[in-house]
Structure formats: C-alpha cells, structure tokens
N, C-alpha and C. Protein backbone atom coordinates (compact mmCIF):
# COMPACT_ATOMS: atom_id res chain seq x y z
N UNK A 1 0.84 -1.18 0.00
CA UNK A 1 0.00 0.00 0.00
C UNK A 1 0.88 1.24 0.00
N UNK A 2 0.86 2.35 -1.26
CA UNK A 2 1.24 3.76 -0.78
C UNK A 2 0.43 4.57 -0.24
N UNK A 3 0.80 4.92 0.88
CA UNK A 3 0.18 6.32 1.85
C UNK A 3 1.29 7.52 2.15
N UNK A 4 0.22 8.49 1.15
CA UNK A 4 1.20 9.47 1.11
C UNK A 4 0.75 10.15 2.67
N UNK A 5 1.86 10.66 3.52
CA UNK A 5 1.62 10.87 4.78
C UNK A 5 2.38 12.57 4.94
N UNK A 6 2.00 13.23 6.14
CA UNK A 6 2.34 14.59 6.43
C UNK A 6 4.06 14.49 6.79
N UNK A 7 4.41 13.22 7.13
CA UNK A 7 5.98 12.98 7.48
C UNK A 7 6.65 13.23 6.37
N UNK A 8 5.53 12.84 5.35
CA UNK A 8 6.60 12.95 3.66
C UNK A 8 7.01 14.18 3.26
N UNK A 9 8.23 14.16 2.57
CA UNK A 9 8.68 15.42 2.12
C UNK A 9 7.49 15.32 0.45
N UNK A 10 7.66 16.81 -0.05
CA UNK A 10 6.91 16.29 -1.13
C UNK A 10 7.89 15.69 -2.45
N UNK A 11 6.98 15.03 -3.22
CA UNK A 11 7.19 14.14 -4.18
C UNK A 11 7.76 12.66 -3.74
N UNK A 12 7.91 12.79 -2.35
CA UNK A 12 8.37 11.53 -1.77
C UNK A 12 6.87 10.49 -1.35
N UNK A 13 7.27 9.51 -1.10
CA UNK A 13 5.86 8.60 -0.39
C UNK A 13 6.68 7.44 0.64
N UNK A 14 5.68 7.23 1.57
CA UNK A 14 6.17 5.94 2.65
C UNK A 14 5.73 4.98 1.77
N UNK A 15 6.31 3.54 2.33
CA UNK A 15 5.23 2.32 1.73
C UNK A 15 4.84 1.92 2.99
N UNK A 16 3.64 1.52 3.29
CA UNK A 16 3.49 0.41 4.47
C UNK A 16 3.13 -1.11 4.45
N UNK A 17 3.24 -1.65 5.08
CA UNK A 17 3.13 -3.00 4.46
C UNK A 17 2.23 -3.75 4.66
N UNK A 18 0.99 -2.71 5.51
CA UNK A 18 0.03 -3.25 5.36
C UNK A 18 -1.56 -2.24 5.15
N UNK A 19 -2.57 -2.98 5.49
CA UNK A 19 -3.76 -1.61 4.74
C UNK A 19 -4.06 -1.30 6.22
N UNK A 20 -3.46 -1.66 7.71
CA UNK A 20 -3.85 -0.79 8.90
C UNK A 20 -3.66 0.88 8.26
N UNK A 21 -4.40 1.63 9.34
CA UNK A 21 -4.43 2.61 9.29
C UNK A 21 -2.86 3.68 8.82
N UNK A 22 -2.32 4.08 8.54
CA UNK A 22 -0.77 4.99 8.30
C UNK A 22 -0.78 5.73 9.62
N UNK A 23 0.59 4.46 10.58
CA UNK A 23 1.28 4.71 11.48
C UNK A 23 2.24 4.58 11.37
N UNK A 24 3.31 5.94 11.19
CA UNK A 24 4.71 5.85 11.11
C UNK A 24 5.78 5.33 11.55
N UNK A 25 5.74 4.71 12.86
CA UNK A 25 6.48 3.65 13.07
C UNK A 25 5.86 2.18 12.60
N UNK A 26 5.06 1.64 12.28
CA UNK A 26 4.85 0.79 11.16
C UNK A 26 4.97 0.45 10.22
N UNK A 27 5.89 1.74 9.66
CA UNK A 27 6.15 1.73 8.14
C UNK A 27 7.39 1.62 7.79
N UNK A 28 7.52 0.65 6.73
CA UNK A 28 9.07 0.56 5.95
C UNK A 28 9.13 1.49 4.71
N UNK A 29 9.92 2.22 5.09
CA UNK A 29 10.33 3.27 4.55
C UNK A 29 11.00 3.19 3.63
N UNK A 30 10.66 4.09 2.22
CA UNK A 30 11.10 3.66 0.81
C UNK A 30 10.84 5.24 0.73
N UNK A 31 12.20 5.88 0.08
CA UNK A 31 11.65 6.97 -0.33
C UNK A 31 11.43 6.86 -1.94
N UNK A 32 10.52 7.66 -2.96
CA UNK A 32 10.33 7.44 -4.42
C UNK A 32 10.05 8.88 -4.71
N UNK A 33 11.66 9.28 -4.99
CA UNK A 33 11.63 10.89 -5.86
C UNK A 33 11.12 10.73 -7.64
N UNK A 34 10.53 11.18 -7.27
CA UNK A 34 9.60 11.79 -9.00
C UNK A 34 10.30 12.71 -9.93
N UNK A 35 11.22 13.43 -9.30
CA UNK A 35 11.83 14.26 -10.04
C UNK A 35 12.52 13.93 -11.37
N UNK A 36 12.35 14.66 -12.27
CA UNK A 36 13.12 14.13 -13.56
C UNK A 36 11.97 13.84 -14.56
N UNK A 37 10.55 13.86 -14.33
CA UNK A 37 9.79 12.89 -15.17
C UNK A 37 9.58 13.87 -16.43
N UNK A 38 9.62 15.24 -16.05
CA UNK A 38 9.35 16.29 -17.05
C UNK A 38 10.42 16.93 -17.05
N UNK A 39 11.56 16.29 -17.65
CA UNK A 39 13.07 17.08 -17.99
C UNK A 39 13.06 16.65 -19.45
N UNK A 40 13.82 17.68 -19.63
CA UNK A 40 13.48 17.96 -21.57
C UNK A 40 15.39 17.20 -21.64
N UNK A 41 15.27 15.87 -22.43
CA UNK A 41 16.89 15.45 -22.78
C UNK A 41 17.59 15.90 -23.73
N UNK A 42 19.17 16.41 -23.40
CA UNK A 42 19.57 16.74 -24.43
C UNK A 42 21.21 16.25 -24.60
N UNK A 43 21.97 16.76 -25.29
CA UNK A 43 23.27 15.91 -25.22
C UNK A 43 24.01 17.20 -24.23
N UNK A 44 24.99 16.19 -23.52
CA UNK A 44 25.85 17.15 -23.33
C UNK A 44 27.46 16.13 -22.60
N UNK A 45 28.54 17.12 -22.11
CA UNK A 45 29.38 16.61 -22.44
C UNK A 45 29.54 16.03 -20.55
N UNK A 46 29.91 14.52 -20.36
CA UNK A 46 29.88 13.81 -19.32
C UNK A 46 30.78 13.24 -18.84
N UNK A 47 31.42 13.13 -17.63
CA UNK A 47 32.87 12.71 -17.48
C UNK A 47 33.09 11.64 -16.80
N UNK A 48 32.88 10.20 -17.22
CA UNK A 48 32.94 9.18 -16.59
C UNK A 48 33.85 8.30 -16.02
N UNK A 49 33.82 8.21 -14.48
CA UNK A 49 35.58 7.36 -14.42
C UNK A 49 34.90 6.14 -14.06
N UNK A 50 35.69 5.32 -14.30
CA UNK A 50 35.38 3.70 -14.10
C UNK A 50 36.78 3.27 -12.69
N UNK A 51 36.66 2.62 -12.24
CA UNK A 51 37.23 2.31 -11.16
C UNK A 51 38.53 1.03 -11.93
N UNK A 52 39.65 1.24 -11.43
CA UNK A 52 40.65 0.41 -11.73
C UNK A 52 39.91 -1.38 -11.81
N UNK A 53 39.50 -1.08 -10.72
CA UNK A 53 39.25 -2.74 -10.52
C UNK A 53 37.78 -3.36 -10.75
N UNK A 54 37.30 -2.63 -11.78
CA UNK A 54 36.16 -3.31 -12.76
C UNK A 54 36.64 -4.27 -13.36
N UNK A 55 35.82 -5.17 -13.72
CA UNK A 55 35.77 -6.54 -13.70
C UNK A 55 36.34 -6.67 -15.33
N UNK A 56 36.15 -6.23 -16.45
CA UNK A 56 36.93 -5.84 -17.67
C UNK A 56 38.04 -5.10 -17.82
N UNK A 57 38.43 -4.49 -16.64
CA UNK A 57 39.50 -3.62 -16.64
C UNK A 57 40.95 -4.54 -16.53
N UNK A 58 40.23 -5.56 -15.31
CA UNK A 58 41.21 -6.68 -14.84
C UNK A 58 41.33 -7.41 -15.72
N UNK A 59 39.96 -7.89 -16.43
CA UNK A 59 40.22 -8.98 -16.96
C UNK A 59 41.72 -8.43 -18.20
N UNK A 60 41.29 -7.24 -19.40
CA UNK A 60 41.88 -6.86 -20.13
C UNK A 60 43.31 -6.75 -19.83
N UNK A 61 43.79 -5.98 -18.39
CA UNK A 61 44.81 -5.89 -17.72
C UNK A 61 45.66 -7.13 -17.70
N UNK A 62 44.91 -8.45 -17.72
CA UNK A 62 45.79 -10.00 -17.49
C UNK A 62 46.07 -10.97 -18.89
N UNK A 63 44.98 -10.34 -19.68
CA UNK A 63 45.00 -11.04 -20.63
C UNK A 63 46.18 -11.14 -21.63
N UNK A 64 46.84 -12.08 -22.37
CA UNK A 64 48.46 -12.00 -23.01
C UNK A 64 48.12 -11.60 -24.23
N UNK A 65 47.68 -10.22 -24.66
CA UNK A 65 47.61 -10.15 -25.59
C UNK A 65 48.28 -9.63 -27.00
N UNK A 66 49.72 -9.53 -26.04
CA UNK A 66 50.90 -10.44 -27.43
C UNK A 66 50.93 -12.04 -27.80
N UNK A 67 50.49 -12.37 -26.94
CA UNK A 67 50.38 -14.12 -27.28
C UNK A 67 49.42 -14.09 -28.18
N UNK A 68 48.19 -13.75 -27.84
CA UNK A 68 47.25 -14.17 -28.77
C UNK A 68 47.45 -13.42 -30.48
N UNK A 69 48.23 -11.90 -30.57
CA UNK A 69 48.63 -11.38 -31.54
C UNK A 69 49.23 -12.85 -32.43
N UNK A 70 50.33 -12.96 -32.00
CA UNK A 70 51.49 -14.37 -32.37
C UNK A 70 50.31 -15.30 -33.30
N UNK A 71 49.34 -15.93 -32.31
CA UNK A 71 48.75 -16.90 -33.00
C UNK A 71 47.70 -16.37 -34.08
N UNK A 72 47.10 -15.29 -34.10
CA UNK A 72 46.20 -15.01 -35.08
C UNK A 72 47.28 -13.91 -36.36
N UNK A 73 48.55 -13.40 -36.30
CA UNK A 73 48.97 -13.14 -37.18
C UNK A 73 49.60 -13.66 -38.47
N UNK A 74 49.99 -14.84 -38.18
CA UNK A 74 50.03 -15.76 -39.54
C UNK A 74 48.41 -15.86 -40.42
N UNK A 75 47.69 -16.00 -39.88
CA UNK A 75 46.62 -15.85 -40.10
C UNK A 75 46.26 -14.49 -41.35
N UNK A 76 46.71 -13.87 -40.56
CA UNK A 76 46.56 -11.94 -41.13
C UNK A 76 47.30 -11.72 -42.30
N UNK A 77 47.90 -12.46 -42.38
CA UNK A 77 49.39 -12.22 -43.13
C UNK A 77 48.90 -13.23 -44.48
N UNK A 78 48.05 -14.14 -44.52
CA UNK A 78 47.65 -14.93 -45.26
C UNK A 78 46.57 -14.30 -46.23
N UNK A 79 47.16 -13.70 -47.63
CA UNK A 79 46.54 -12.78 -48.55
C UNK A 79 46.24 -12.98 -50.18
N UNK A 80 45.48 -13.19 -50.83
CA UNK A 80 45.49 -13.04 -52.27
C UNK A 80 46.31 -12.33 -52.75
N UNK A 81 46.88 -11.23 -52.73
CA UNK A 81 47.91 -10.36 -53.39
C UNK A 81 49.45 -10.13 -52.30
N UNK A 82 49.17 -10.74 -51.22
CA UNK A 82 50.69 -10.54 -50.67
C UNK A 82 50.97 -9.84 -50.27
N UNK A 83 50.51 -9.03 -50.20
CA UNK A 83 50.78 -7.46 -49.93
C UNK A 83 50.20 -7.13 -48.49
N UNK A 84 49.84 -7.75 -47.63
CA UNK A 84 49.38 -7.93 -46.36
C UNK A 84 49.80 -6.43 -45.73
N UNK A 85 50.76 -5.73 -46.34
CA UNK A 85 51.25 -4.27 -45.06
C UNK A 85 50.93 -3.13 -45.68
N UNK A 86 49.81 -3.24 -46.61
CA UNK A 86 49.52 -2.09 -47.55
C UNK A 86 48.33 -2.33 -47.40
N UNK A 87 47.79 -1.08 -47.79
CA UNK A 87 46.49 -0.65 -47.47
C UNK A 87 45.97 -0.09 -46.49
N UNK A 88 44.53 -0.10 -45.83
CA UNK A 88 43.99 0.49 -44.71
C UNK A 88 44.24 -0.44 -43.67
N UNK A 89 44.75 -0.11 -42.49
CA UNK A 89 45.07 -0.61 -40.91
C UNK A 89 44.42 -1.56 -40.57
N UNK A 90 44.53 -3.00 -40.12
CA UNK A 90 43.61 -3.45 -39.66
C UNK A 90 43.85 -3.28 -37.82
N UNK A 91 43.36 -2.36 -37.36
CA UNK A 91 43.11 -2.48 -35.62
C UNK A 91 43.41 -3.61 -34.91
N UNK A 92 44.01 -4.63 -35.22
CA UNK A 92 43.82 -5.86 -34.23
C UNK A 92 43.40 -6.25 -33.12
N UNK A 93 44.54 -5.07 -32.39
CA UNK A 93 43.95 -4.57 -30.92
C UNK A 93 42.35 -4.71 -30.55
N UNK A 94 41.77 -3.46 -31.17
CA UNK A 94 40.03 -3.67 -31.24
C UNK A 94 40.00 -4.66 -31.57
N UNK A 95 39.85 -5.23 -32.71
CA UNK A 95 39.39 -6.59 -33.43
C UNK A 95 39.27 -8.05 -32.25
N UNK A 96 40.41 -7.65 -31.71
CA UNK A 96 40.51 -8.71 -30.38
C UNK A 96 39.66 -8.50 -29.33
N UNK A 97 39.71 -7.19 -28.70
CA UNK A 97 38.73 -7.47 -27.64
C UNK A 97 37.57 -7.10 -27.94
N UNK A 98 36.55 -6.68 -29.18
CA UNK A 98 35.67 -7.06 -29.61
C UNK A 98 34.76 -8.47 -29.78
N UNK A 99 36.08 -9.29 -30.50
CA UNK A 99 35.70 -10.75 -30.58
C UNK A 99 35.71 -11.34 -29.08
N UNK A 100 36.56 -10.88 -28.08
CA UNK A 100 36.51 -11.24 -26.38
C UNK A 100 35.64 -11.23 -26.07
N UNK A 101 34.71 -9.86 -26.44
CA UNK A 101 33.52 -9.31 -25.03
C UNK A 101 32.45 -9.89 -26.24
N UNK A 102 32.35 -10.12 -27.45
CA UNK A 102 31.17 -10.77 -28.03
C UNK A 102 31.49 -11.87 -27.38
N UNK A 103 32.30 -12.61 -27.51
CA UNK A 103 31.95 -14.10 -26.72
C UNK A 103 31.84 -13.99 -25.65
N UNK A 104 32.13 -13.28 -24.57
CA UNK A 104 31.73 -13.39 -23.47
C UNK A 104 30.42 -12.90 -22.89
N UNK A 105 29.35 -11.93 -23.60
CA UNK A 105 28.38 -11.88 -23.19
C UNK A 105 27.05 -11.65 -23.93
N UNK A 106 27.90 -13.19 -25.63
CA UNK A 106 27.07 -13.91 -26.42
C UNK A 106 26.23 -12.33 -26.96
N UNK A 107 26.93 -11.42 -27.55
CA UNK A 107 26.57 -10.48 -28.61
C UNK A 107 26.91 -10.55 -29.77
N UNK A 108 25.54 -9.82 -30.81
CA UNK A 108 25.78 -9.89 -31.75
C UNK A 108 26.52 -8.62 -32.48
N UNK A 109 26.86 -8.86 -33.75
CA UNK A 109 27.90 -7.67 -34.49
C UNK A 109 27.08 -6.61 -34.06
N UNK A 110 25.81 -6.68 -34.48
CA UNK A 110 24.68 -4.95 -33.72
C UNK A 110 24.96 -4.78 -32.48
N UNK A 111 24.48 -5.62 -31.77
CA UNK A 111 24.40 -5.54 -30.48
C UNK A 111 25.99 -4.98 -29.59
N UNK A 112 26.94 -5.56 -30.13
CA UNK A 112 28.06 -5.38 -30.09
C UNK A 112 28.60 -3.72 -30.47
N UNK A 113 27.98 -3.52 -31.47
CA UNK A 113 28.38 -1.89 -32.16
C UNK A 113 27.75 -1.42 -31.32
N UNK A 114 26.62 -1.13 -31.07
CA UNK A 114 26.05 -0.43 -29.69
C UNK A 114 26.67 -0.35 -28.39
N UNK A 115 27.16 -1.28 -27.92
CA UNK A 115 27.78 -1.58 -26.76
C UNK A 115 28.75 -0.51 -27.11
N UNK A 116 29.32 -0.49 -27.90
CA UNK A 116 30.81 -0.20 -27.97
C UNK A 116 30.52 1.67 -28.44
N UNK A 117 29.56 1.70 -28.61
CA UNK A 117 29.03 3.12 -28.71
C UNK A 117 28.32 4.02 -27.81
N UNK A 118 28.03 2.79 -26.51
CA UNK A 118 27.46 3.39 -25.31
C UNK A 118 28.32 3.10 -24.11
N UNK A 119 29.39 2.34 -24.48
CA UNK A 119 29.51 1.67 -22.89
C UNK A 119 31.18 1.92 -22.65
N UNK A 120 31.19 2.94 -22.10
CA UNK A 120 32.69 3.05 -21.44
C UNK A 120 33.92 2.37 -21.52
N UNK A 121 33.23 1.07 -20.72
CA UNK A 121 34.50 -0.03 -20.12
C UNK A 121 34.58 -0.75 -21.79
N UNK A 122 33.68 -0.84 -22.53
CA UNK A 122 34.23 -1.45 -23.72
C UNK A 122 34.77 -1.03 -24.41
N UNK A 123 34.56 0.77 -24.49
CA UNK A 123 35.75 0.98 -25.20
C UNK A 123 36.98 1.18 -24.75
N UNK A 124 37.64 0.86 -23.18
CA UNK A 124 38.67 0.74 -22.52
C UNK A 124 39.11 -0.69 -22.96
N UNK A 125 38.21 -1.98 -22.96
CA UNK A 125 38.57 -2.82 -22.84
C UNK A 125 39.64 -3.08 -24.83
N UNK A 126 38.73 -2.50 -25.56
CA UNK A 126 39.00 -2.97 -26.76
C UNK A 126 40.20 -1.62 -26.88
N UNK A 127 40.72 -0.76 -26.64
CA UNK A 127 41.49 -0.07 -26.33
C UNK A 127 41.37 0.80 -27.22
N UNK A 128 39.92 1.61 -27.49
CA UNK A 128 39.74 2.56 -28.57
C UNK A 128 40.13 3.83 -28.65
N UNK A 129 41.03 4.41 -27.71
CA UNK A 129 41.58 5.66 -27.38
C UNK A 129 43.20 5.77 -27.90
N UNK A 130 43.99 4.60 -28.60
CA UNK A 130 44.91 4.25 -28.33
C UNK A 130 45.38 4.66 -29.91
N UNK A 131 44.63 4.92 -30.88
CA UNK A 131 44.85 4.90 -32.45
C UNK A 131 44.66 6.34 -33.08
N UNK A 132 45.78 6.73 -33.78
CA UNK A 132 45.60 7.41 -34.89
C UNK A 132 45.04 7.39 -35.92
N UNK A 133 44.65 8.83 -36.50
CA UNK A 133 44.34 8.61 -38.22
C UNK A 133 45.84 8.55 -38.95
N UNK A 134 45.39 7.10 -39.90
CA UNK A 134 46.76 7.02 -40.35
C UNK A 134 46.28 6.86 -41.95
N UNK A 135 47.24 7.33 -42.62
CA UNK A 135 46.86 7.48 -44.30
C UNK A 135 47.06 6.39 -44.76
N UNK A 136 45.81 5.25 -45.66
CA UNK A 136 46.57 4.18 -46.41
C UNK A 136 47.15 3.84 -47.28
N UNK A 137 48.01 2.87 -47.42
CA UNK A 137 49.28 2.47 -48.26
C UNK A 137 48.74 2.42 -49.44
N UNK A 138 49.35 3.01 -50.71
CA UNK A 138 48.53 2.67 -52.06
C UNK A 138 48.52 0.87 -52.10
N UNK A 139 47.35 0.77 -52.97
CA UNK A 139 47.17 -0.90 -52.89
C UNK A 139 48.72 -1.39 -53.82
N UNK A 140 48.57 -2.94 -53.70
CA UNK A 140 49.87 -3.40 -54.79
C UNK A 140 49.34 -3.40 -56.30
C-alpha cells in the first residue's frame, strides 16, 4: 500500500506494508523521488571514471595479448595479393577485444556496435583511445 503521509517530504511517499491505518512507526520506509519525469533530454558533455578494478579492466589488464597477436597473425598475413602491409590498418587490438567481449556476453555484431558506442568499459577494454588517423598504403 502507498500512503502518502504529512511525514513525507513532497514528491516523496512511505510504503506500508500493510492496509492498517498509516502509522509511522509501522512503516518501511522507501523513499520514491519523481523528479526528472518532465526534464526535456539533451546531449551534453559527461565525465565518466570507471574504477581500476572493474571486472573488464582486470580482466583486459591480465590477458596476453601479445600471445594471442602471435597466433592469429600468420593468419593476417595470409593474402590473395601478398601485400598484407599495404592498405587500410587493420586495428587488431580492437578486433581482439571485440571478438573477447562478443563471446563473453554472447553479442551480436549490432548488439556489439552499440555496446561499444554506449559503454565506457568497452571501449577501454578494446582499447579505442589508443589509435591514430593514419593514411593508407597505395594498394599493390
């Protein structure tokens, strides 16, 4: 039951937990601010810190990811024209912890681009702060 009571500040409400009469020591107390419901949204600029020891921060922090470079670069290097060091950049870096955090919390390429367009720690994790604009190599 909500009973809004004279104890309440306004826009706030008690809950009580039962339909007796609204006696304030009877009541478990929940406050529910309203504020915000008629705010007009707009962009603006937001400064978010994430804490060292978030759970992607660590993980990214432990992960060998010169080892895993090693094993997927033969790979990379494997080309129709040979020319594997020309052209536009491939990111690896990203490319890797992209393919990480899709498998780890079973996203798709959309779902994934979103993430990575809303969510902080993913773009820490995939290390998107870390790259230049770089001009590409004429093709061979």
């Amino acid at each position: 039951m909500v009973a809004v009571s004279e104890y309440a500040p306004e826009n706030h409400y008690y809950i009580q937990n039962s339909s007796e009469n609204f006696i304030p020591d009877k009541v478990i107390i929940m406050s529910i601010n309203l504020d915000g419901f008629d705010a007009a949204l707009h962009g603006k600029e937001v400064l978010i810190k994430i804490d060292n020891n978030h759970r992607l921060l660590v993980l990214g922090g432990n992960l060998p990811w010169g080892k895993m470079l090693s094993l997927i670069l033969p790979d990379l290097k494997r080309t129709e024209k040979k020319c594997w060091w020309l052209g536009r950049p491939l990111r690896v870096r990203i490319h890797l912890g992209i393919y990480l955090l899709q498998q780890l919390f079973n996203l798709t390429d959309r779902a994934m681009e979103q993430h990575l367009s809303d969510n902080a720690v993913f773009k820490l994790f995939c290390a998107l702060w870390t790259f230049k604009e770089v001009a590409c190599a004429r093709p061979c």
